[in-house]
C-alpha atoms as a PDB file:
ATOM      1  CA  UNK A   1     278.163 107.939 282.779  1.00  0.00           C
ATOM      2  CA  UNK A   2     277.974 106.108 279.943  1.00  0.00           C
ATOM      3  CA  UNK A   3     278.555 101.487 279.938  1.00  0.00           C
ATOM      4  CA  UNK A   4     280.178  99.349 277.595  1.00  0.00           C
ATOM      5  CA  UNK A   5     276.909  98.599 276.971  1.00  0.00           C
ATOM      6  CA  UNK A   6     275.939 102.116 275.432  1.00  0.00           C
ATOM      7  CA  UNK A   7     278.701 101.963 273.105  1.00  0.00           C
ATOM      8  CA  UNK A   8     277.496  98.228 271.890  1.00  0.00           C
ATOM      9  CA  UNK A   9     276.891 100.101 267.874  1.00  0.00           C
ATOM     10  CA  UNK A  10     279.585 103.150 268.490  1.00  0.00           C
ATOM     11  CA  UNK A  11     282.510 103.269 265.954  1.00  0.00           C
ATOM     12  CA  UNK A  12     284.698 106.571 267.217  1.00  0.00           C
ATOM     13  CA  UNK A  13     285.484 107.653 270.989  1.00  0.00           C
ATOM     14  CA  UNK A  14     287.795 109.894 272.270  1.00  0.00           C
ATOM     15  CA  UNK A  15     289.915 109.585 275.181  1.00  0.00           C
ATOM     16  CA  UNK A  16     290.402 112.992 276.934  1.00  0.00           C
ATOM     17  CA  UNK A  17     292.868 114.313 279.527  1.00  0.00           C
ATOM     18  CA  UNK A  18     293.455 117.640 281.578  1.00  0.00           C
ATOM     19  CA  UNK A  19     296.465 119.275 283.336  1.00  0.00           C
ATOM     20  CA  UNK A  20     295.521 122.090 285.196  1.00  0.00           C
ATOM     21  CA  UNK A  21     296.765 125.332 287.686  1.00  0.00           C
ATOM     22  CA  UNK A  22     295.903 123.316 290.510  1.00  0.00           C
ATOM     23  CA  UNK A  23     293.055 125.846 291.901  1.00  0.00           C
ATOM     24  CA  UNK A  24     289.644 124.660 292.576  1.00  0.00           C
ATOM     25  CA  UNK A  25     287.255 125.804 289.700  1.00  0.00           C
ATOM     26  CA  UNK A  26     284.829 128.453 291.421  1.00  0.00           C
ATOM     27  CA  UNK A  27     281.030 127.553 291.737  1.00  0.00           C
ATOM     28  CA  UNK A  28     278.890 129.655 290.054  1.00  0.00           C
ATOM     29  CA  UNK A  29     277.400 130.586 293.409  1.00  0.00           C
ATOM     30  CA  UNK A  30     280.840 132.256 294.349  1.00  0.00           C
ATOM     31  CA  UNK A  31     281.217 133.250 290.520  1.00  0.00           C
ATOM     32  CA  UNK A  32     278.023 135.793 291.001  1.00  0.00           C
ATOM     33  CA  UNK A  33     279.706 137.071 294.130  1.00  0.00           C
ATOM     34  CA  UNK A  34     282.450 138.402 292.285  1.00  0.00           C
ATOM     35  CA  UNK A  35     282.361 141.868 291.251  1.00  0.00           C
ATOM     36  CA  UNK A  36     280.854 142.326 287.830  1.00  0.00           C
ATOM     37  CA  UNK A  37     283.659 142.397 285.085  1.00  0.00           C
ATOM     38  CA  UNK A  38     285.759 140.427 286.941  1.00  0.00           C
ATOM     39  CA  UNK A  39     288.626 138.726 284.143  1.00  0.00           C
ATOM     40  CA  UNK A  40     288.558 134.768 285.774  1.00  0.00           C
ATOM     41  CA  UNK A  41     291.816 132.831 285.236  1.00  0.00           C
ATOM     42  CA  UNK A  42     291.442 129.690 283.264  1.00  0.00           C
ATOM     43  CA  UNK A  43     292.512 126.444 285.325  1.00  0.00           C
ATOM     44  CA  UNK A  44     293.322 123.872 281.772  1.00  0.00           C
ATOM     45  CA  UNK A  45     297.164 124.446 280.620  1.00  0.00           C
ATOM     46  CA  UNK A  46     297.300 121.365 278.604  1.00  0.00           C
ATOM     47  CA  UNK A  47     294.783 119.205 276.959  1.00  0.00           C
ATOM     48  CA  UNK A  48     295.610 115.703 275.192  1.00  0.00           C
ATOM     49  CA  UNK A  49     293.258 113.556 273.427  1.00  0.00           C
ATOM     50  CA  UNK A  50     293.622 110.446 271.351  1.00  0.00           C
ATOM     51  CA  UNK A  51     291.155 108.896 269.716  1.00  0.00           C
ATOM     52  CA  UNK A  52     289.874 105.708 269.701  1.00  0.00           C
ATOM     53  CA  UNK A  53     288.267 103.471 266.258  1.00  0.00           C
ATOM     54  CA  UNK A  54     286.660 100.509 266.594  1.00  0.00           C
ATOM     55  CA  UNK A  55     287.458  97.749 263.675  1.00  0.00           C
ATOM     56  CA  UNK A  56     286.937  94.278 262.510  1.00  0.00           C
ATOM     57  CA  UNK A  57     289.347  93.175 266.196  1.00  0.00           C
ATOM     58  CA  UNK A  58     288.037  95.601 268.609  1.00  0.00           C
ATOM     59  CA  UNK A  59     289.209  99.509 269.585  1.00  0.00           C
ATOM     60  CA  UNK A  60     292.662 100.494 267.873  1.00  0.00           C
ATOM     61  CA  UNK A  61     293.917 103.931 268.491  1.00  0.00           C
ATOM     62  CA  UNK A  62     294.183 106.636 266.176  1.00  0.00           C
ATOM     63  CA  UNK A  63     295.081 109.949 265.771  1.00  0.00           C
ATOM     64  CA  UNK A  64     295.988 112.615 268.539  1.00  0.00           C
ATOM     65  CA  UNK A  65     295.311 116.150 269.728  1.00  0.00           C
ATOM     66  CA  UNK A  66     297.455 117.970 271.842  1.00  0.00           C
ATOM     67  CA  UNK A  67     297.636 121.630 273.268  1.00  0.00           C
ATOM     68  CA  UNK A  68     298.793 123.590 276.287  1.00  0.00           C
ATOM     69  CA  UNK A  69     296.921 126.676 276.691  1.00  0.00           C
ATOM     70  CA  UNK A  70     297.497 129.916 278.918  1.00  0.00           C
ATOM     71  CA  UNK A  71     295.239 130.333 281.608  1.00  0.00           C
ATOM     72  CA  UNK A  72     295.688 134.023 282.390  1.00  0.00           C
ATOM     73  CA  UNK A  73     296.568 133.047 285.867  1.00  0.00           C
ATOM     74  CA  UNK A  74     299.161 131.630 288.179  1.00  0.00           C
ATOM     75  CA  UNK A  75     299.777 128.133 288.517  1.00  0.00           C
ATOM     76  CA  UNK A  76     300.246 126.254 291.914  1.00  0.00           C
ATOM     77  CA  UNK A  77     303.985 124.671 293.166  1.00  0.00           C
ATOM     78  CA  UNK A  78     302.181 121.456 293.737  1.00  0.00           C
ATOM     79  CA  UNK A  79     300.656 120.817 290.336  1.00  0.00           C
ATOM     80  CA  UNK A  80     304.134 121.888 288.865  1.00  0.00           C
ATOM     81  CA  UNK A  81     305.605 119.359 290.773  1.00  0.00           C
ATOM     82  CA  UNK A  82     302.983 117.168 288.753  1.00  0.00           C
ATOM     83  CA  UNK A  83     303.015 117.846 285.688  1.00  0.00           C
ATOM     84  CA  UNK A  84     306.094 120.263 285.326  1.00  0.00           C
ATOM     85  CA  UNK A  85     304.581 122.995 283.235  1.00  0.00           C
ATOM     86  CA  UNK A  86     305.517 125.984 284.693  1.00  0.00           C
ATOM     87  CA  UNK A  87     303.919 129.431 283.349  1.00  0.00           C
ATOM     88  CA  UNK A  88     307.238 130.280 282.111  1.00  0.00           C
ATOM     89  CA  UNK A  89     306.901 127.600 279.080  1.00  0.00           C
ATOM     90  CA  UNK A  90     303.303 128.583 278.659  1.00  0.00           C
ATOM     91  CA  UNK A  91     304.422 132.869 278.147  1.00  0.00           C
ATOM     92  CA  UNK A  92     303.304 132.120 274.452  1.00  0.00           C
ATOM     93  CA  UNK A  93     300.606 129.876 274.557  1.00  0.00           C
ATOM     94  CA  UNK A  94     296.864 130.033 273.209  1.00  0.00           C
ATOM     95  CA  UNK A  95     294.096 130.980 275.277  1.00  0.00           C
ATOM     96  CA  UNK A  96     291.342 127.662 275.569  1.00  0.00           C
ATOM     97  CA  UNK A  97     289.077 130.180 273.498  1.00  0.00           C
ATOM     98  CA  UNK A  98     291.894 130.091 270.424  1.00  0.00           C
ATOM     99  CA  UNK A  99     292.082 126.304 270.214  1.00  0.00           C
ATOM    100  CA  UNK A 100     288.140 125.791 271.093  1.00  0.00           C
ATOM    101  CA  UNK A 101     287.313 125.287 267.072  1.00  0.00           C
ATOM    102  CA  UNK A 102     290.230 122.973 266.594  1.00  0.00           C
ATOM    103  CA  UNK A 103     289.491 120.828 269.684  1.00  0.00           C
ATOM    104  CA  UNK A 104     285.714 121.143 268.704  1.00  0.00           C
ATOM    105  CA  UNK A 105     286.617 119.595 265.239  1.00  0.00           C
ATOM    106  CA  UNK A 106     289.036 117.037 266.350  1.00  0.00           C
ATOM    107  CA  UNK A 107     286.114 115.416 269.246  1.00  0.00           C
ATOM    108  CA  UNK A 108     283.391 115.523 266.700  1.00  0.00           C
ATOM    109  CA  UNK A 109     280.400 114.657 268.227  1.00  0.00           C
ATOM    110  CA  UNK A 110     281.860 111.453 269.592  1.00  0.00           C
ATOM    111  CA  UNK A 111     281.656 110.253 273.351  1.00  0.00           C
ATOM    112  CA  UNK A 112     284.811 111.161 275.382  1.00  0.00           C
ATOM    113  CA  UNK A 113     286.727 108.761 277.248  1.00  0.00           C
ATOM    114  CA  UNK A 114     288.382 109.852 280.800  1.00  0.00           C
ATOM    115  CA  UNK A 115     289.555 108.845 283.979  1.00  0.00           C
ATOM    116  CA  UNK A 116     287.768 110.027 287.080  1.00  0.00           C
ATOM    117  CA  UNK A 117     285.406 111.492 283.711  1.00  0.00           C
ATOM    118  CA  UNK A 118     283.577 114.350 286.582  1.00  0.00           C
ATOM    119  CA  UNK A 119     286.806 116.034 286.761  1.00  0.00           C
ATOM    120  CA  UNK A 120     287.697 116.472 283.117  1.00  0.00           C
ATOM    121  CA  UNK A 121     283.587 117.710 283.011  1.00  0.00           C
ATOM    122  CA  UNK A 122     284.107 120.092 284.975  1.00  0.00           C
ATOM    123  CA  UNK A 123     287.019 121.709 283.762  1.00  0.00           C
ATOM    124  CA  UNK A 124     285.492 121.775 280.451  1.00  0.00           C
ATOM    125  CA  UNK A 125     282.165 123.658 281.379  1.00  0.00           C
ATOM    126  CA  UNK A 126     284.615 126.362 283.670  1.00  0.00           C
ATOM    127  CA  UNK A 127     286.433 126.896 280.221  1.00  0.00           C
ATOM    128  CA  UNK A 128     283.911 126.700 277.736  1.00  0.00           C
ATOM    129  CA  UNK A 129     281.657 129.294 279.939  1.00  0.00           C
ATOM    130  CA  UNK A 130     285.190 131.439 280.391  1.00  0.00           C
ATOM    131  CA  UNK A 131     285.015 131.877 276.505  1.00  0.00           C
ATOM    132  CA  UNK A 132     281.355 133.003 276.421  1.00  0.00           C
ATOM    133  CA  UNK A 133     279.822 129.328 274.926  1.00  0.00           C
ATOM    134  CA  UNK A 134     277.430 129.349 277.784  1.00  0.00           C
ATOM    135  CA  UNK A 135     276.956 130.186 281.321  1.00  0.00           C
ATOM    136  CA  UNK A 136     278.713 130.022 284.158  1.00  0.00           C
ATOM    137  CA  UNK A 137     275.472 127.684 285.766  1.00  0.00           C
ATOM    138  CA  UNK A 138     275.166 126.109 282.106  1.00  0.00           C
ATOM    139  CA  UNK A 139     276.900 122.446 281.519  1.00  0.00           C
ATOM    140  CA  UNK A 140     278.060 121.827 277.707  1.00  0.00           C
ATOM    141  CA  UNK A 141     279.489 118.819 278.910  1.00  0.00           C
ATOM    142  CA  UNK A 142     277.299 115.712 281.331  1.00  0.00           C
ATOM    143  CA  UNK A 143     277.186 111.839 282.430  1.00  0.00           C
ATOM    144  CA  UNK A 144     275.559 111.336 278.590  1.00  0.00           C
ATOM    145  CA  UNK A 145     279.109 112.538 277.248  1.00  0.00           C
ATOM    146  CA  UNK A 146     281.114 110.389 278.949  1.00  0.00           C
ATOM    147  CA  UNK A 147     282.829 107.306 279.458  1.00  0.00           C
ATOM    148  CA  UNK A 148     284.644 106.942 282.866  1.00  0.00           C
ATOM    149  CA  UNK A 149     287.512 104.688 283.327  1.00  0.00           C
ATOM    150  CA  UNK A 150     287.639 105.210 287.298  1.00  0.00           C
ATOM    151  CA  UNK A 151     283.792 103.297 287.133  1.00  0.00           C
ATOM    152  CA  UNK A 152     284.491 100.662 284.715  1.00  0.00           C
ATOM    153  CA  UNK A 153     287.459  99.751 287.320  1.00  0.00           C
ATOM    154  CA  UNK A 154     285.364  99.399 290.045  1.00  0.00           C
ATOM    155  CA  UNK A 155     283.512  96.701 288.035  1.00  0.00           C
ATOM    156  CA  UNK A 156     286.465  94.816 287.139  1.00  0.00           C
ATOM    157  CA  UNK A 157     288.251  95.859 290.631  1.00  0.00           C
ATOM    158  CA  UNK A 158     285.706  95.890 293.429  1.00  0.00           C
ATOM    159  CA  UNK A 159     287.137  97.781 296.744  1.00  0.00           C
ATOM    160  CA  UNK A 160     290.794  98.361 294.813  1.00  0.00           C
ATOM    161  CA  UNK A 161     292.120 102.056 294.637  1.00  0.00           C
ATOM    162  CA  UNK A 162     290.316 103.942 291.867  1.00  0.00           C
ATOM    163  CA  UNK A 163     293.601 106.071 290.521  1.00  0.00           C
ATOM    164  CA  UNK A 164     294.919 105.815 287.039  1.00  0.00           C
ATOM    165  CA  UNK A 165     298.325 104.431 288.555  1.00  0.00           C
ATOM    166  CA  UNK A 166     296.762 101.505 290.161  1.00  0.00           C
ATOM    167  CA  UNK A 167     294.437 100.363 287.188  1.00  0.00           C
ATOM    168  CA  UNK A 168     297.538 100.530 284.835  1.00  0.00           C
ATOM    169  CA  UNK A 169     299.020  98.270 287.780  1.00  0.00           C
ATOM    170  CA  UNK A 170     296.170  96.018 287.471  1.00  0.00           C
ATOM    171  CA  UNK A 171     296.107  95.533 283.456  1.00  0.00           C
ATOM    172  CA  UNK A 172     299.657  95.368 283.465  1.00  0.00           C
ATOM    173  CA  UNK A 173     299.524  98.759 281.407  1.00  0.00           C
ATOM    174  CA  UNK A 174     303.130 100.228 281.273  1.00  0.00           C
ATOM    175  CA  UNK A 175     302.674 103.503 282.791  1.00  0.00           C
ATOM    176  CA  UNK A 176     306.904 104.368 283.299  1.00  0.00           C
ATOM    177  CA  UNK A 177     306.738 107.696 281.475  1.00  0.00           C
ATOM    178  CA  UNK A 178     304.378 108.909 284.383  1.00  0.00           C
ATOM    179  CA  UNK A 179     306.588 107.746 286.952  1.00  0.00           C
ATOM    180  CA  UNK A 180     308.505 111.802 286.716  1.00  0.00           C
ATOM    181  CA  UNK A 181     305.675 113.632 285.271  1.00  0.00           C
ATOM    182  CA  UNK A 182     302.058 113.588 284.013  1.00  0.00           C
ATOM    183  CA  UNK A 183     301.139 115.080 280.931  1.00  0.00           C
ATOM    184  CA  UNK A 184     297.427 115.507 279.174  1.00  0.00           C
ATOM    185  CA  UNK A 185     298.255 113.229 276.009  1.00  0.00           C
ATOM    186  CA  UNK A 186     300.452 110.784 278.063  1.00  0.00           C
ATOM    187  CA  UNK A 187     297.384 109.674 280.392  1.00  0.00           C
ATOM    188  CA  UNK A 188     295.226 109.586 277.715  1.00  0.00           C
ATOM    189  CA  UNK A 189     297.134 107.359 276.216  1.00  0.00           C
ATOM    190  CA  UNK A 190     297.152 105.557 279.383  1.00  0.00           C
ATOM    191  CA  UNK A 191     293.581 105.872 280.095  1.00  0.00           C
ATOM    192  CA  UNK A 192     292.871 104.790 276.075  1.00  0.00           C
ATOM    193  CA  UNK A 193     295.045 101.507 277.095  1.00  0.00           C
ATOM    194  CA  UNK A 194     293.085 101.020 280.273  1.00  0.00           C
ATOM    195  CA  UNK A 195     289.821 100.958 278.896  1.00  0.00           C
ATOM    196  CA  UNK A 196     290.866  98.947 276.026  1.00  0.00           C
ATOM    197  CA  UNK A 197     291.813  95.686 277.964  1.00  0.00           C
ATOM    198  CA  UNK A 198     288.552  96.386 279.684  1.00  0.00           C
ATOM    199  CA  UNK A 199     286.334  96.698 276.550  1.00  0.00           C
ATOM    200  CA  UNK A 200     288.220  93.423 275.083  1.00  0.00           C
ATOM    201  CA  UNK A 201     288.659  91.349 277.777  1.00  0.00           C
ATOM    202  CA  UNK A 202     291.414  90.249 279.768  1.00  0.00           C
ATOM    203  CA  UNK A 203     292.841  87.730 281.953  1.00  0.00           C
ATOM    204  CA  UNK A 204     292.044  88.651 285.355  1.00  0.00           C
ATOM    205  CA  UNK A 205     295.311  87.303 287.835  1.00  0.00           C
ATOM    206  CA  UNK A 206     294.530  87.757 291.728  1.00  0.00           C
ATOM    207  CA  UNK A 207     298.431  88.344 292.179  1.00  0.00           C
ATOM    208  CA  UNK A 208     298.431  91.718 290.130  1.00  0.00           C
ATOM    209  CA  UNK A 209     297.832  93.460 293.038  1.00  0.00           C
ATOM    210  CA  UNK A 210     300.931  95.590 293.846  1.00  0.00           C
ATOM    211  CA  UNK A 211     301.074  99.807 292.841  1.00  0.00           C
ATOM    212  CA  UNK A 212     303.989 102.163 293.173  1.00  0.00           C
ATOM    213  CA  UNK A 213     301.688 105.022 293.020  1.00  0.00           C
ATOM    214  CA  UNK A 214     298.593 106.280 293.748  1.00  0.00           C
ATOM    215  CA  UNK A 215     297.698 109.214 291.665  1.00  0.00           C
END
């Protein structure tokens, strides 16, 4: 994954965040096992991004990008219970392979920004393979593309939980609007605000310990 270090001259990043179906994304071991022609569900339903400038004061954020997609396939009870989106809202929704050129265009070539960044990788390859961009055993996405928020907190936060709800804890991030629901822009909003108060320094108090979550 990629330091603070690495992005020492960078001027753009974008902070990236996935609600899915809640099914494991096949490997592509058990993807050639499948009978040929086989129509795979899609596990993203929403994607939210925000990006991230750097000025004259340090990272500001910017603009945002926000979909939620159709995956072609059911959706679990327990990632509902999540996130909320149930396929009912998501009847007219685009396929990932209809928003692909306007998520392409709003990421630029710019590093992404994530929490627990292998996840978010993942899911990316499964879809970008799903809408014939490469293969199946092909990445589009790697460690070089990414900045991970989960690893920068086990700098700042040796031995200390390494969920989203926790580091917000931590930083003293407000993370209420998460506290019914998760949703792909919201933390990456949250993950944008994370990393910031990393990247710029902060004042590191021994009694922040306490979490109401752990997600």
């Amino acid at each position: 994954m990629l330091s603070l270090d690495d992005l020492a001259t960078t001027s753009r990043i974008v902070a990236i965040d996935a609600e899915t179906t809640g099914f494991k994304v096949p490997t592509p071991a058990e993807i050639k096992k499948m009978p040929k022609g086989l129509r795979l569900p899609g596990v993203v339903i929403e994607i939210g991004c925000l990006e991230l400038v750097r000025g004259d004061e340090g990272w500001k954020t910017g603009e945002s990008w926000q979909r939620r997609l159709q995956p072609g396939g059911p959706i679990s009870k327990a990632s509902i219970d999540v996130h909320g989106i149930s396929p009912a809202e998501l009847k007219t929704a685009p396929s990932f392979r209809d928003v692909l050129d306007d998520f392409e265009a709003f990421i630029g070539q710019d590093a992404l920004l994530a929490h627990s960044a292998e996840n978010e990788m993942e899911f990316l390859n499964f879809e970008y393979a799903r809408a014939g961009r490469c293969g199946f055993d092909e990445m589009i996405f790697g460690d070089g593309d990414f900045v991970c928020t989960q690893e920068l907190s086990r700098q700042f936060f040796p031995g200390v939980p390494g969920s989203l709800d926790v580091l917000c804890d931590r930083l003293w991030v407000d993370r209420s609007d998460r506290f019914e629901h998760h949703g792909a822009l919201l933390d990456a909003i949250l993950t944008a605000e994370a990393f910031m108060k990393m990247a710029g320094g902060f004042v590191q108090d021994d009694t922040r310990y306490m979490s109401f979550g752990d997600q």
